[in-house]
Protein backbone atom coordinates (compact mmCIF):
# COMPACT_ATOMS: atom_id res chain seq x y z
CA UNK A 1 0.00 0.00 0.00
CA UNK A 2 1.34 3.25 -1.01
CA UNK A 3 0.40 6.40 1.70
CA UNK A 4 0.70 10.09 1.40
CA UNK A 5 1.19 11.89 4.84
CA UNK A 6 -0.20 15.20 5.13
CA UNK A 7 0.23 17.30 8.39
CA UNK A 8 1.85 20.96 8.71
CA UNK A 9 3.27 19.79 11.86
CA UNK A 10 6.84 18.05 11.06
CA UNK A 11 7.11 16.24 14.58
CA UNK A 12 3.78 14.34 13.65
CA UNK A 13 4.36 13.62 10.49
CA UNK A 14 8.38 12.10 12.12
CA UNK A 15 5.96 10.30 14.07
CA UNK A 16 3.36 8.98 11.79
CA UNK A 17 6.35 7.89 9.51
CA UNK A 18 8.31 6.16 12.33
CA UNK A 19 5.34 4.61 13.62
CA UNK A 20 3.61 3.07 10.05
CA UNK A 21 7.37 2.51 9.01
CA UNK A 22 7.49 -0.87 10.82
CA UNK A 23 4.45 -1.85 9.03
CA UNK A 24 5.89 -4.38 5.59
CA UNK A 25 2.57 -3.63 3.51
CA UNK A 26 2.82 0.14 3.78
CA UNK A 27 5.30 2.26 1.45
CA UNK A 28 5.38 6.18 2.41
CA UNK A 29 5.87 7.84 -1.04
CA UNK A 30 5.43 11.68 0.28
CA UNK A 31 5.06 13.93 2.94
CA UNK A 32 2.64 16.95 2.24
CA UNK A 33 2.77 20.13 4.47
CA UNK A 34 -0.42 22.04 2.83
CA UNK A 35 -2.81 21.56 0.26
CA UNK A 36 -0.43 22.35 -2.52
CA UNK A 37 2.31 19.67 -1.68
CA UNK A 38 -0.97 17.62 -1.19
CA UNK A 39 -2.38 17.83 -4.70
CA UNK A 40 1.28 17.66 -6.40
CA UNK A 41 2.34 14.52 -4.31
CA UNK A 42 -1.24 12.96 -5.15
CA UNK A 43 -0.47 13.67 -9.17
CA UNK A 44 2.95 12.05 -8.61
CA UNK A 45 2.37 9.56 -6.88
CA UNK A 46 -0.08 6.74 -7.22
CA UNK A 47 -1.09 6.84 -3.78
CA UNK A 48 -3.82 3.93 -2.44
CA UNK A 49 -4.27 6.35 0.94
CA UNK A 50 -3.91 9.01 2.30
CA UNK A 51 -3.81 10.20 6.00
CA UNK A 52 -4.04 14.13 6.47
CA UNK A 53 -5.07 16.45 9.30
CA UNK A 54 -7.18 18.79 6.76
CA UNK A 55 -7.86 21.24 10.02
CA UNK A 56 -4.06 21.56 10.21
CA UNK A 57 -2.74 25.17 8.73
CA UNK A 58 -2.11 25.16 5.39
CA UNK A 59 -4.61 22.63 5.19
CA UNK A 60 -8.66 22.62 4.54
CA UNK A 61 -11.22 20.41 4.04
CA UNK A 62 -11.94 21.09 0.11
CA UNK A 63 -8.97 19.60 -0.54
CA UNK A 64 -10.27 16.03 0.09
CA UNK A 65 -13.26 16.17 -2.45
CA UNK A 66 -10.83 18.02 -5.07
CA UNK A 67 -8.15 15.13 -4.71
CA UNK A 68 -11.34 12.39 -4.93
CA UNK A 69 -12.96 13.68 -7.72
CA UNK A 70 -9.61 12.81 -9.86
CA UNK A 71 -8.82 9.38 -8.13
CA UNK A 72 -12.21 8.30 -6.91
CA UNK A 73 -10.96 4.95 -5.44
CA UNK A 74 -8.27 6.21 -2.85
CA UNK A 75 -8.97 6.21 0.41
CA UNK A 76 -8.63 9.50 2.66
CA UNK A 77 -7.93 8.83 6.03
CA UNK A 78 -8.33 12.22 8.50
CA UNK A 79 -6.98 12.65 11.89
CA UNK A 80 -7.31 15.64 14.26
CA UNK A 81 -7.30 16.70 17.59
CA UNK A 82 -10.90 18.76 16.59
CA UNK A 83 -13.11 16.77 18.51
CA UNK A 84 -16.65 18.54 17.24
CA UNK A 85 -19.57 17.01 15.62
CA UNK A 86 -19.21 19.48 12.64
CA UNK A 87 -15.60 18.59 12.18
CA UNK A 88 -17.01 14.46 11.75
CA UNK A 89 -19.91 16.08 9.73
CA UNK A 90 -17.61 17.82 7.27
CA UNK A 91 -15.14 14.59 7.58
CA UNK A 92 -17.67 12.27 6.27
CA UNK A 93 -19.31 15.15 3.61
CA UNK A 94 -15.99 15.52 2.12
CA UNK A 95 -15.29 11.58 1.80
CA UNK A 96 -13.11 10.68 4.33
């Protein structure tokens, strides 16, 4: 499985990466820290997931729907520490 980690914070991303790293099925082919490095890693890449923080800065949630409508099977994957019903509303709307 090929995974795109998106996150403007570089000490999660370390620790995404060091943490799904150990996992043999899973290949990190980019790290993303906004939209635009996002979309151009996503193009590049032929990503079956990707895991993003879309509340993070430099990230928002139209980004998911944008990236979907070109690659309709990949999976999107959000974490955040947002814990509101509107933020798992606009999750789920967007197709995570």
């Amino acid at each position: 499985m090929k995974l795109i980690l998106a996150d403007s914070n570089e000490i999660i991303r370390i620790g995404l990466r060091t943490l799904l790293s150990t996992e043999r099925n899973i290949q990190i082919v980019g790290e993303a820290r906004n939209n635009e490095e996002l979309i151009a890693l996503n193009k590049a890449f032929d990503a079956n997931i990707i895991l993003v923080d879309y509340t993070a800065r430099g990230f928002s949630i139209d980004v998911i729907p944008q990236i979907l409508q070109k690659k309709p099977d990949l999976s999107v994957v959000a974490i955040t520490p947002e814990q509101s019903a509107q933020t798992l509303v606009n999750a789920l709307r967007s197709g995570v």
